[in-house]
PDB file of N, CA and C in Angstrom:
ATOM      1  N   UNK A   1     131.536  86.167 119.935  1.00  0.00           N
ATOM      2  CA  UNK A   1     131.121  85.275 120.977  1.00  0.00           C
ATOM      3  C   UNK A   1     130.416  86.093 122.060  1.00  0.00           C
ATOM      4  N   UNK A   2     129.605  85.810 122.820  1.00  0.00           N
ATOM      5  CA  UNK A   2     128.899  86.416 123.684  1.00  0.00           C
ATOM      6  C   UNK A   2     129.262  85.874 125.322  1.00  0.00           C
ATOM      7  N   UNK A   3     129.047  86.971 125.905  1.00  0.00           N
ATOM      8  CA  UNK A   3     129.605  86.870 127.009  1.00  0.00           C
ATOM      9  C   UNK A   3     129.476  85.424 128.352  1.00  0.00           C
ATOM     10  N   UNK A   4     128.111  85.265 127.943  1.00  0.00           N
ATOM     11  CA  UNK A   4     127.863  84.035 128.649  1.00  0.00           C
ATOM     12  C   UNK A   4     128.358  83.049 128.123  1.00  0.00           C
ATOM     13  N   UNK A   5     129.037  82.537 127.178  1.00  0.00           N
ATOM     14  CA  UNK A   5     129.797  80.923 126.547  1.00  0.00           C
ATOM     15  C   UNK A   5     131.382  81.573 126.697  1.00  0.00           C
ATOM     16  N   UNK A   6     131.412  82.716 127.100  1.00  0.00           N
ATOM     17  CA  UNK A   6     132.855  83.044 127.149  1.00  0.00           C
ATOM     18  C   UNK A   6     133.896  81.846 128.316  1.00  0.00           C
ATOM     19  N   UNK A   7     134.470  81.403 127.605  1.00  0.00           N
ATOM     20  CA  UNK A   7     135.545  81.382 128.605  1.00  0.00           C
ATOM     21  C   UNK A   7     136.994  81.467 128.661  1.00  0.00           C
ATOM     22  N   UNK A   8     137.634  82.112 129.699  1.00  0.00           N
ATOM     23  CA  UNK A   8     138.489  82.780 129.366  1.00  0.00           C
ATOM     24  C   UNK A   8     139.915  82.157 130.483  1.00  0.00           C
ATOM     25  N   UNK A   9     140.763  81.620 129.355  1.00  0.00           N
ATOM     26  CA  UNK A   9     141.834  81.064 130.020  1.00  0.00           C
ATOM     27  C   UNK A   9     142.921  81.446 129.623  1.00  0.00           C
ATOM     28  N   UNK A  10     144.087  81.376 130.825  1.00  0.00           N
ATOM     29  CA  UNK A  10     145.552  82.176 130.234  1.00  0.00           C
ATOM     30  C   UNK A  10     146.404  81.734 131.178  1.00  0.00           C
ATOM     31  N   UNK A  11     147.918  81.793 130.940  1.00  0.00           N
ATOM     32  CA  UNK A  11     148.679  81.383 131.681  1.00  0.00           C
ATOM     33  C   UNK A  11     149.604  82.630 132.344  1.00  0.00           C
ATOM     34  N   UNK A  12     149.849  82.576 133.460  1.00  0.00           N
ATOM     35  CA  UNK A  12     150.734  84.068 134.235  1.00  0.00           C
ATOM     36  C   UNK A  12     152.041  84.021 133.265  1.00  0.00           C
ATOM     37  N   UNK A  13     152.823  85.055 133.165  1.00  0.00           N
ATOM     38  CA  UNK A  13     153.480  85.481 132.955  1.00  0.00           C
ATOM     39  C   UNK A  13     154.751  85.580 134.000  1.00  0.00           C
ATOM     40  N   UNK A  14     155.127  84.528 134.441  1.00  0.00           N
ATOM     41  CA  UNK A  14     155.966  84.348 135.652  1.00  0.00           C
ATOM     42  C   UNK A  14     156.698  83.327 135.592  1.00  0.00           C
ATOM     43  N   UNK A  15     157.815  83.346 136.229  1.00  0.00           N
ATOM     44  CA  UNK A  15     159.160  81.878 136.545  1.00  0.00           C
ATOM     45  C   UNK A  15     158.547  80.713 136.267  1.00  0.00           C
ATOM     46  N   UNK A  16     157.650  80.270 137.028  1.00  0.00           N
ATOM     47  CA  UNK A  16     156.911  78.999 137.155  1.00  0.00           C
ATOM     48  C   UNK A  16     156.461  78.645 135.817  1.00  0.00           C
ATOM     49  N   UNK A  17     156.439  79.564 135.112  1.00  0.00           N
ATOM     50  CA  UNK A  17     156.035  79.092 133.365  1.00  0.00           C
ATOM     51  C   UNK A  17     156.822  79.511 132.439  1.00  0.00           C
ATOM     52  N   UNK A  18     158.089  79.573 132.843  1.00  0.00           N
ATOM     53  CA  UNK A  18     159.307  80.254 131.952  1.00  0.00           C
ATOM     54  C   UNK A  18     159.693  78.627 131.134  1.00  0.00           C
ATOM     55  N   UNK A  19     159.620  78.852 129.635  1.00  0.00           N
ATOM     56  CA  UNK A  19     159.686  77.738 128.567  1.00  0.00           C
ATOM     57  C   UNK A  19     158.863  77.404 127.963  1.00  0.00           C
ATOM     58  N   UNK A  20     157.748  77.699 128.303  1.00  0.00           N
ATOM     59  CA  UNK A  20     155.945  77.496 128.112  1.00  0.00           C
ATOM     60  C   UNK A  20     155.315  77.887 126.952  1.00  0.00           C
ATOM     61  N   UNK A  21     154.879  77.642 125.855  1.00  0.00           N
ATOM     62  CA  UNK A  21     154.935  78.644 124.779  1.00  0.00           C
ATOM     63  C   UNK A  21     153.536  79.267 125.002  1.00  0.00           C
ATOM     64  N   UNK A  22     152.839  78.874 125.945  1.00  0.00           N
ATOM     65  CA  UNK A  22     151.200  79.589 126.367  1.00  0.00           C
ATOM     66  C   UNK A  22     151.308  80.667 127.523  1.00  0.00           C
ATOM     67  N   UNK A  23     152.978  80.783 128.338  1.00  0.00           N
ATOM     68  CA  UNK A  23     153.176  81.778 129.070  1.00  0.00           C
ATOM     69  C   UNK A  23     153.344  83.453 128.835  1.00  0.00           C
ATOM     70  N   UNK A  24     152.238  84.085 129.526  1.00  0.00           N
ATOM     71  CA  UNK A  24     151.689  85.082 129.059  1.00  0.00           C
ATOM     72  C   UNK A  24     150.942  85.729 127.617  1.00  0.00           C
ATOM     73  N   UNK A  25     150.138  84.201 127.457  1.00  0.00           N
ATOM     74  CA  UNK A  25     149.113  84.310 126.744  1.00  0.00           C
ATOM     75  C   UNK A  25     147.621  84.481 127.273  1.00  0.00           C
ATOM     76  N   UNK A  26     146.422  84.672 126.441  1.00  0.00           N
ATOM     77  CA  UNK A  26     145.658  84.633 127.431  1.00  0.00           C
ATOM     78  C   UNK A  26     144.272  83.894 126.025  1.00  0.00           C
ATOM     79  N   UNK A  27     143.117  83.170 126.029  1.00  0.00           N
ATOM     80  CA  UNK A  27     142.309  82.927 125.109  1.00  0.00           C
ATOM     81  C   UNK A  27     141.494  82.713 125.434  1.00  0.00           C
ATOM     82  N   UNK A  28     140.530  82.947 124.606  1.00  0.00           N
ATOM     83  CA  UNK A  28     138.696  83.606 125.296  1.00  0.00           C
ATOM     84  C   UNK A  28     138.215  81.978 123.811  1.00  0.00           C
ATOM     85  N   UNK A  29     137.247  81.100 123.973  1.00  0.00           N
ATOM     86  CA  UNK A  29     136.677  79.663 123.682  1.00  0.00           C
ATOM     87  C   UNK A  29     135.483  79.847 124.579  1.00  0.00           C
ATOM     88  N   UNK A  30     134.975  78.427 123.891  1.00  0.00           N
ATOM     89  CA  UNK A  30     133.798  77.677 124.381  1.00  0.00           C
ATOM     90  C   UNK A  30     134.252  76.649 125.414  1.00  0.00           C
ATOM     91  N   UNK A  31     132.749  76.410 125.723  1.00  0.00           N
ATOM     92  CA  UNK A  31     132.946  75.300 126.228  1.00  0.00           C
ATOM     93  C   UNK A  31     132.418  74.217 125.040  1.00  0.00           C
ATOM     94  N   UNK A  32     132.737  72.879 124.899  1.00  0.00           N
ATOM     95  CA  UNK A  32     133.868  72.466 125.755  1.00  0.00           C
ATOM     96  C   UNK A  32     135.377  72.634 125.233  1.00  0.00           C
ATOM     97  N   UNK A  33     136.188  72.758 126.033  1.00  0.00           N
ATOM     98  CA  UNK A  33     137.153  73.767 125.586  1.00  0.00           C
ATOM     99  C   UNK A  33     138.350  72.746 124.870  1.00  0.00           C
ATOM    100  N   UNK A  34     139.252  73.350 123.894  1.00  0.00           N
ATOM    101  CA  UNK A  34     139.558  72.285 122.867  1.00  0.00           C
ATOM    102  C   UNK A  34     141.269  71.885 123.979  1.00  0.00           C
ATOM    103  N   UNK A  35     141.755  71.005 123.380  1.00  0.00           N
ATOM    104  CA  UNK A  35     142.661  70.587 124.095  1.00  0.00           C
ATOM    105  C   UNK A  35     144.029  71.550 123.992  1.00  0.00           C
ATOM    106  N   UNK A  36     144.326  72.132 123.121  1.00  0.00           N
ATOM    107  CA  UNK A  36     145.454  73.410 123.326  1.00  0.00           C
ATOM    108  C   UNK A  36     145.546  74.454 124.220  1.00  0.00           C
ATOM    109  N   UNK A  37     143.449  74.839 124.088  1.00  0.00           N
ATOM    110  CA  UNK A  37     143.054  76.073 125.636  1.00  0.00           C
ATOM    111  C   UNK A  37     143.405  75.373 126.704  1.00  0.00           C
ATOM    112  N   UNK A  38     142.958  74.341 126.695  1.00  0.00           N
ATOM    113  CA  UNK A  38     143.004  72.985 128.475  1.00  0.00           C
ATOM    114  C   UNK A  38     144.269  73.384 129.055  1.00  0.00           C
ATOM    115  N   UNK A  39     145.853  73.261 128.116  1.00  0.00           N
ATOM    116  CA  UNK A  39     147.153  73.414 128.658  1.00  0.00           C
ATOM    117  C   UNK A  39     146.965  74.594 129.539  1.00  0.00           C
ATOM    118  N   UNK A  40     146.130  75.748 129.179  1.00  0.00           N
ATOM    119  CA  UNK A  40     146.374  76.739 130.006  1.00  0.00           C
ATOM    120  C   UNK A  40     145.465  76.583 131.745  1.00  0.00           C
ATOM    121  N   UNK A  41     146.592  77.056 132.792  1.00  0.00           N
ATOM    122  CA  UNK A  41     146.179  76.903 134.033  1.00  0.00           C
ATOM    123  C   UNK A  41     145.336  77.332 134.833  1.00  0.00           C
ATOM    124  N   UNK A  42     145.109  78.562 134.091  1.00  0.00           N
ATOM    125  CA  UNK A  42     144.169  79.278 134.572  1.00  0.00           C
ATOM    126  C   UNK A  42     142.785  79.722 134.112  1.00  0.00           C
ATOM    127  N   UNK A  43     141.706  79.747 134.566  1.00  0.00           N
ATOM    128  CA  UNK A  43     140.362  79.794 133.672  1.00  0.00           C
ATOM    129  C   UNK A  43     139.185  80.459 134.172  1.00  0.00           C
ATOM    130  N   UNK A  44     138.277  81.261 133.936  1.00  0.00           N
ATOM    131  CA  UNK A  44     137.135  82.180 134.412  1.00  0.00           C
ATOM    132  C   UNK A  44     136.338  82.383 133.227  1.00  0.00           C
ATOM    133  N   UNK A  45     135.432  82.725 133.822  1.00  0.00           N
ATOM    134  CA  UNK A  45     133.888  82.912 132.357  1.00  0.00           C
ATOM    135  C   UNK A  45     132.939  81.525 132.715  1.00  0.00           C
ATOM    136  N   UNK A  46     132.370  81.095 131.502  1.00  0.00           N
ATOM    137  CA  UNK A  46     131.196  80.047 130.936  1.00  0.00           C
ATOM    138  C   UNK A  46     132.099  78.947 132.533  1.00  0.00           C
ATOM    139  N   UNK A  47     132.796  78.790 133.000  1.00  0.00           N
ATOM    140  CA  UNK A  47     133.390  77.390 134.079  1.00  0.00           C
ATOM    141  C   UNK A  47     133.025  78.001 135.512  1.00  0.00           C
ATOM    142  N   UNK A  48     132.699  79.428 135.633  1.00  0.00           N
ATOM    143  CA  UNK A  48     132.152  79.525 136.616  1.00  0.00           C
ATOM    144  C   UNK A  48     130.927  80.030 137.382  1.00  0.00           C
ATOM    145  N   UNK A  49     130.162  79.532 137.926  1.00  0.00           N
ATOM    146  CA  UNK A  49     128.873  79.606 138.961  1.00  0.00           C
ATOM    147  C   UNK A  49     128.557  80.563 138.424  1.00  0.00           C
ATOM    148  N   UNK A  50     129.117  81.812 139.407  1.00  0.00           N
ATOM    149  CA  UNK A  50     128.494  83.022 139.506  1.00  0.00           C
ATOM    150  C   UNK A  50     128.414  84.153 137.992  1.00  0.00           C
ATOM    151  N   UNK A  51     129.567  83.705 136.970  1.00  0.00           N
ATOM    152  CA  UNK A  51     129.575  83.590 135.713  1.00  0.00           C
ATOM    153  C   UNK A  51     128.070  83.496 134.867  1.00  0.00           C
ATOM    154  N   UNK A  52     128.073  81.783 135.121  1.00  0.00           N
ATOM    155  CA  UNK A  52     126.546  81.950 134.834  1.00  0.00           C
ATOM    156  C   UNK A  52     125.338  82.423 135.262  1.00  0.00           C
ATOM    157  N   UNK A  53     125.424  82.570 136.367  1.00  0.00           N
ATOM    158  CA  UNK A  53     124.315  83.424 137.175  1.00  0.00           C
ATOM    159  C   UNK A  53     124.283  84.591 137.164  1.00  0.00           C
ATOM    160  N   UNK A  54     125.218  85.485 136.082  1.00  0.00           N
ATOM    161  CA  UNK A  54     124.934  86.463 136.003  1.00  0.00           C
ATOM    162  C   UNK A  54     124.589  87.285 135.053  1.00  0.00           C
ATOM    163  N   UNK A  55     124.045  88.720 135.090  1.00  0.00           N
ATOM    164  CA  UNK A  55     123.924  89.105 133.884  1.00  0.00           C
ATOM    165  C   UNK A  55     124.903  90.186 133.106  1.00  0.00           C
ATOM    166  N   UNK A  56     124.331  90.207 131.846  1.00  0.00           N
ATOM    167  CA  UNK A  56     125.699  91.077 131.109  1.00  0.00           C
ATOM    168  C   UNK A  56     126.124  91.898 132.304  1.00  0.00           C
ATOM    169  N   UNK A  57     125.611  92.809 132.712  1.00  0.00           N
ATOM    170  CA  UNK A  57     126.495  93.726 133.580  1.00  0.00           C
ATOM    171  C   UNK A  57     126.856  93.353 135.030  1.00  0.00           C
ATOM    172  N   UNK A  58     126.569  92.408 135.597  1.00  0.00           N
ATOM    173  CA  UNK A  58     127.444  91.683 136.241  1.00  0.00           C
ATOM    174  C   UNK A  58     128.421  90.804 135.524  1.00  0.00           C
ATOM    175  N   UNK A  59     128.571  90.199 134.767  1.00  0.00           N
ATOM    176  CA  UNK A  59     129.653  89.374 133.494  1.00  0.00           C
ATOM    177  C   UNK A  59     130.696  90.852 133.915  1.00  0.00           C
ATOM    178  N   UNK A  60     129.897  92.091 133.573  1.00  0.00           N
ATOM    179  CA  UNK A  60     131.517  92.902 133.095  1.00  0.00           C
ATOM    180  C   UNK A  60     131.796  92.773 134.344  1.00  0.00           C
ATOM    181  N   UNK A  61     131.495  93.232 135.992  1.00  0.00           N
ATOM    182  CA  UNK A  61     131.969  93.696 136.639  1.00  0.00           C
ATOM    183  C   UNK A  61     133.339  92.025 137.131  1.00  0.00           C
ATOM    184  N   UNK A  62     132.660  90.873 136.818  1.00  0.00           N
ATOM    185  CA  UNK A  62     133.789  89.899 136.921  1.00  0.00           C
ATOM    186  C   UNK A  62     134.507  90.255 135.998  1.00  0.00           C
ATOM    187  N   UNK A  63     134.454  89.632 134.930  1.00  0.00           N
ATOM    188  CA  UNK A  63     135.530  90.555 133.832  1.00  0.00           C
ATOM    189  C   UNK A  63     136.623  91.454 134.064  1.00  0.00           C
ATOM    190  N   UNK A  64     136.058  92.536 134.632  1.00  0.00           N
ATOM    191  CA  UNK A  64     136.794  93.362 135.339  1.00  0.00           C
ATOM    192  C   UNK A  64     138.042  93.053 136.167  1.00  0.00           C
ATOM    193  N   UNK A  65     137.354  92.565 137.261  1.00  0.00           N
ATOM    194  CA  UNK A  65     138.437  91.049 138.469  1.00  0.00           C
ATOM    195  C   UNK A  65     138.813  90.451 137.373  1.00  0.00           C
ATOM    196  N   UNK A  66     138.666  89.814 136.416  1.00  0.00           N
ATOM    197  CA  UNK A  66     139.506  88.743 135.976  1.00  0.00           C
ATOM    198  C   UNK A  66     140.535  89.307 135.149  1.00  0.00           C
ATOM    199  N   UNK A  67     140.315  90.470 134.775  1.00  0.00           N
ATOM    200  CA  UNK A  67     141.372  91.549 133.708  1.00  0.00           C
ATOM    201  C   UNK A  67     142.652  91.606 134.683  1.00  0.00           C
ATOM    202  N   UNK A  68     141.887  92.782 135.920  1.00  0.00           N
ATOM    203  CA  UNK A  68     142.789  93.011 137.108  1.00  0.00           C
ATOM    204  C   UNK A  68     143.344  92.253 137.574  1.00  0.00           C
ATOM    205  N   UNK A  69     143.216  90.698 138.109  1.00  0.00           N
ATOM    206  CA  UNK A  69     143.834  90.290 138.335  1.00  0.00           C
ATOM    207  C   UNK A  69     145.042  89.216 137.445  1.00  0.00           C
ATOM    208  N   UNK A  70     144.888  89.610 136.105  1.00  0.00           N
ATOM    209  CA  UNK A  70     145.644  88.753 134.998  1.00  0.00           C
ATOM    210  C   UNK A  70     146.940  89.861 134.822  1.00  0.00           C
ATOM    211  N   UNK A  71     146.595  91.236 134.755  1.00  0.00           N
ATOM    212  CA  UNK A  71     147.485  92.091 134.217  1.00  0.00           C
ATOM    213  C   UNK A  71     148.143  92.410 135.962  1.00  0.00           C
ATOM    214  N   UNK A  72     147.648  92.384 136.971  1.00  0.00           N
ATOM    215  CA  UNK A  72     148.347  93.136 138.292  1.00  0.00           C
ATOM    216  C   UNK A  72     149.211  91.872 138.933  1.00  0.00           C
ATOM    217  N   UNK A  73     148.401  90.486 139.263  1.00  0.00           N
ATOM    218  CA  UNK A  73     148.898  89.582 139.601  1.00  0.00           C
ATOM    219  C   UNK A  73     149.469  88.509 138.822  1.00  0.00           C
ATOM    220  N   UNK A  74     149.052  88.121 137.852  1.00  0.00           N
ATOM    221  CA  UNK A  74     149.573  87.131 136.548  1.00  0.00           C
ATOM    222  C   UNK A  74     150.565  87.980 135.732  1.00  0.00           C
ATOM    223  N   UNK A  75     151.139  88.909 135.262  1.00  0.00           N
ATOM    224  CA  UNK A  75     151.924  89.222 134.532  1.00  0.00           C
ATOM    225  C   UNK A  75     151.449  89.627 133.362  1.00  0.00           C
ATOM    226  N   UNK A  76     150.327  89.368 133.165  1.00  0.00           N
ATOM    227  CA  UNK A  76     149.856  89.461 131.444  1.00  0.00           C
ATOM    228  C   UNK A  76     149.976  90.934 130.906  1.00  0.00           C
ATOM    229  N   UNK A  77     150.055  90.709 129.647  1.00  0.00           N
ATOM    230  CA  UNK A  77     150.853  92.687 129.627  1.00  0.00           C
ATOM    231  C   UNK A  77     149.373  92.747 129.216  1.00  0.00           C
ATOM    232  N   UNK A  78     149.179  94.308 129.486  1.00  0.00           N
ATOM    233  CA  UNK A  78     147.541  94.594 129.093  1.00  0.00           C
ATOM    234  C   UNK A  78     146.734  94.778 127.629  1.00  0.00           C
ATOM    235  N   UNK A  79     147.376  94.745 126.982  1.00  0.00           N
ATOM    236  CA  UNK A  79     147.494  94.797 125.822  1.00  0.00           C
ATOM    237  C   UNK A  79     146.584  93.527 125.143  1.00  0.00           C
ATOM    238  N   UNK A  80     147.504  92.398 125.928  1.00  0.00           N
ATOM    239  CA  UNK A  80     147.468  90.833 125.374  1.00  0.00           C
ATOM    240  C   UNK A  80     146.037  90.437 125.651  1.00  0.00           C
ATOM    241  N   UNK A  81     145.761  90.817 126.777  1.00  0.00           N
ATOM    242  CA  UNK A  81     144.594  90.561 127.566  1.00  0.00           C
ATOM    243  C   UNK A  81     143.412  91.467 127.071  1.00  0.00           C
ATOM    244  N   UNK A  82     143.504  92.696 126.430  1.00  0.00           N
ATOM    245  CA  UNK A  82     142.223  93.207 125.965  1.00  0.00           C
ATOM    246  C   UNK A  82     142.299  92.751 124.392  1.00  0.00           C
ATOM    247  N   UNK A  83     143.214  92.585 124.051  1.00  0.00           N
ATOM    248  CA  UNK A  83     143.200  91.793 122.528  1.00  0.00           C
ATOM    249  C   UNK A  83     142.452  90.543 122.027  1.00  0.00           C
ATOM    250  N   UNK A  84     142.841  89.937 123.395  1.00  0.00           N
ATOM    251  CA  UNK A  84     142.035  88.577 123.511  1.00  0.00           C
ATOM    252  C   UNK A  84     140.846  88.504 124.051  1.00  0.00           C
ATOM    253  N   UNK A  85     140.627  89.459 125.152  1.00  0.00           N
ATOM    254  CA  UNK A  85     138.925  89.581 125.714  1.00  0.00           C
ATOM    255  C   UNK A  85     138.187  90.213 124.439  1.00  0.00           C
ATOM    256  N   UNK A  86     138.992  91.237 123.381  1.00  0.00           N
ATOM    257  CA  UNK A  86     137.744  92.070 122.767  1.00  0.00           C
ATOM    258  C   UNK A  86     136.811  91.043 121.622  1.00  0.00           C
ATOM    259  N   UNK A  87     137.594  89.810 121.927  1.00  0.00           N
ATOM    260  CA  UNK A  87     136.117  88.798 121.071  1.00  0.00           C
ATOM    261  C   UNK A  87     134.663  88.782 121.626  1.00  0.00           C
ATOM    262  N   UNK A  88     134.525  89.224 122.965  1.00  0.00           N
ATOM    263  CA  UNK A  88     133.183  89.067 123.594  1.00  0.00           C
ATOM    264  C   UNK A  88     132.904  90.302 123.276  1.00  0.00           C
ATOM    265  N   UNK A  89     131.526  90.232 122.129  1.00  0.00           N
ATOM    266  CA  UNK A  89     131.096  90.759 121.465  1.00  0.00           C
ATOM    267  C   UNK A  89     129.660  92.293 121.899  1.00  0.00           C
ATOM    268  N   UNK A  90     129.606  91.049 123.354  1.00  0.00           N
ATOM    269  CA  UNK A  90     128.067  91.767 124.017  1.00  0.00           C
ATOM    270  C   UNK A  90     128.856  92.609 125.137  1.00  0.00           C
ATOM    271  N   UNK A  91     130.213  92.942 125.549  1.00  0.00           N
ATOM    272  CA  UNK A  91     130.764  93.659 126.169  1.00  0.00           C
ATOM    273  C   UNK A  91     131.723  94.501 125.884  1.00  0.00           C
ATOM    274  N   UNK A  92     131.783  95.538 126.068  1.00  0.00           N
ATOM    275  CA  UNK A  92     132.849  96.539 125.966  1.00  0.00           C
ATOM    276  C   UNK A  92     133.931  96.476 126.700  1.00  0.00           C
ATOM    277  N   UNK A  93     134.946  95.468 126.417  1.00  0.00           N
ATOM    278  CA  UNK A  93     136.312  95.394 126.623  1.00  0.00           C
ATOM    279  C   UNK A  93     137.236  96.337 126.939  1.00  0.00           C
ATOM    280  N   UNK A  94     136.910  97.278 125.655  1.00  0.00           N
ATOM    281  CA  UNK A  94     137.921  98.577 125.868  1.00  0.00           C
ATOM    282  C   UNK A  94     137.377  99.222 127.297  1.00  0.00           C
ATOM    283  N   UNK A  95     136.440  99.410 127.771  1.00  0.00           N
ATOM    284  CA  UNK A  95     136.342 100.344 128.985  1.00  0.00           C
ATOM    285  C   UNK A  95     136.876  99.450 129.743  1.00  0.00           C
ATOM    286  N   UNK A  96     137.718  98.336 130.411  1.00  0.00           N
ATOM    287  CA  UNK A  96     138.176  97.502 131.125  1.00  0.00           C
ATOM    288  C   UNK A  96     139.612  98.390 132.051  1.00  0.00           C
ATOM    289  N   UNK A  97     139.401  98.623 133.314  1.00  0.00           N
ATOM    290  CA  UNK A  97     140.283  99.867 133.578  1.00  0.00           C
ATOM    291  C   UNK A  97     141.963  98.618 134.269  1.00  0.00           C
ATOM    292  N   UNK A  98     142.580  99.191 133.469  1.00  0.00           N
ATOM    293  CA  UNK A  98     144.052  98.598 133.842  1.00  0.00           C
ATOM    294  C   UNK A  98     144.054  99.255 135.270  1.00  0.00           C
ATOM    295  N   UNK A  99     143.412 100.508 135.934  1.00  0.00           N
ATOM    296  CA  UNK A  99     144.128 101.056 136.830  1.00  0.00           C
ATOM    297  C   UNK A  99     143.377 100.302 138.374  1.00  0.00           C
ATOM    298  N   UNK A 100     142.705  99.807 137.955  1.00  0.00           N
ATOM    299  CA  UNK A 100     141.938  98.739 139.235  1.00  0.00           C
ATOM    300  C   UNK A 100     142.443  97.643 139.845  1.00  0.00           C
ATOM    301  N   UNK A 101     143.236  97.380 140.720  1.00  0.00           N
ATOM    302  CA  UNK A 101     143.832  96.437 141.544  1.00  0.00           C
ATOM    303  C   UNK A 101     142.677  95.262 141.877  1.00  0.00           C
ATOM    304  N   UNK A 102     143.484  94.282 141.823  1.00  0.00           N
ATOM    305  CA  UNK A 102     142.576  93.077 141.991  1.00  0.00           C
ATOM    306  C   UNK A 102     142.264  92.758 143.840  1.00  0.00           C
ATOM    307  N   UNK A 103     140.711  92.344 143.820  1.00  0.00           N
ATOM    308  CA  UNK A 103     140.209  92.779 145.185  1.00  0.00           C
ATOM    309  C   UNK A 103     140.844  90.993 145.970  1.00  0.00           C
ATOM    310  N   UNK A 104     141.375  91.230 146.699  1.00  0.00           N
ATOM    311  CA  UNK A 104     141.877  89.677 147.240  1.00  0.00           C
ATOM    312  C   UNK A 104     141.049  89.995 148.494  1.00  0.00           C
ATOM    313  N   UNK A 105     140.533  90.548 149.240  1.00  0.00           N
ATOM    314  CA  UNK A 105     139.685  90.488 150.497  1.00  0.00           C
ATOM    315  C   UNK A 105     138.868  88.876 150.515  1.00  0.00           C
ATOM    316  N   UNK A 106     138.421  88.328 149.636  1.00  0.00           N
ATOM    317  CA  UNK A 106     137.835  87.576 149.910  1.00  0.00           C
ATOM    318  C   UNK A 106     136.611  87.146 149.684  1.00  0.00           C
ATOM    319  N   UNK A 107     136.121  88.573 149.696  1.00  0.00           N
ATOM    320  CA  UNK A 107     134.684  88.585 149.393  1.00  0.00           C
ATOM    321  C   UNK A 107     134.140  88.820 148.266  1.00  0.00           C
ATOM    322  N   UNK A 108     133.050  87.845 147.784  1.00  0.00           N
ATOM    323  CA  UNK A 108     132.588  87.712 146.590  1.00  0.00           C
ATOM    324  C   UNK A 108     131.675  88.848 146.407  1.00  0.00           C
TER     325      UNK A 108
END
């Protein structure tokens, strides 16, 4: 799949989804996205703006934010999350740095 139809949804890994069988999962689809991905709460890629407005190497640098903030703030073990991103085919997943904290400042 290529990076621009990517989209990439997953559920945290936290209390609030303890029983869940999609908690601390994460799955990279199309749009339009089938009704099993939908259950999941959370979503980035092909659903957002700046997503599409951008190019492959802006795609990674969101990517990036969306890794960081799945594995630092969502719970997702890192593992799960590059397993499931390495379907996007036009990006290099593996260089995706676990050690990058997710930027909450605000600014896009």
């Amino acid at each position: 799949m290529l990076a621009k139809d990517a989209l990439i949804v997953w559920t945290p890994n936290s209390d609030l989804y303890e029983g869940q069988a999609n908690r601390g999962k994460v799955v990279v689809t199309t749009m339009p996205e089938a009704p099993a991905s939908a259950a999941h709460p959370m979503s980035a890629g092909r659903s957002d703006h700046d997503w599409n407005e951008a190019d492959n190497a802006g795609r990674y640098n969101l990517l990036q934010q969306y890794f960081s903030s799945m594995i630092h703030d969502d719970g997702i073990d890192e593992h799960v999350a590059r397993q499931a991103l390495s379907v996007i085919e036009d990006i290099n997943t593996a260089t995706l740095s676990a050690e990058i904290l997710p930027d909450h400042s605000g600014n896009d």
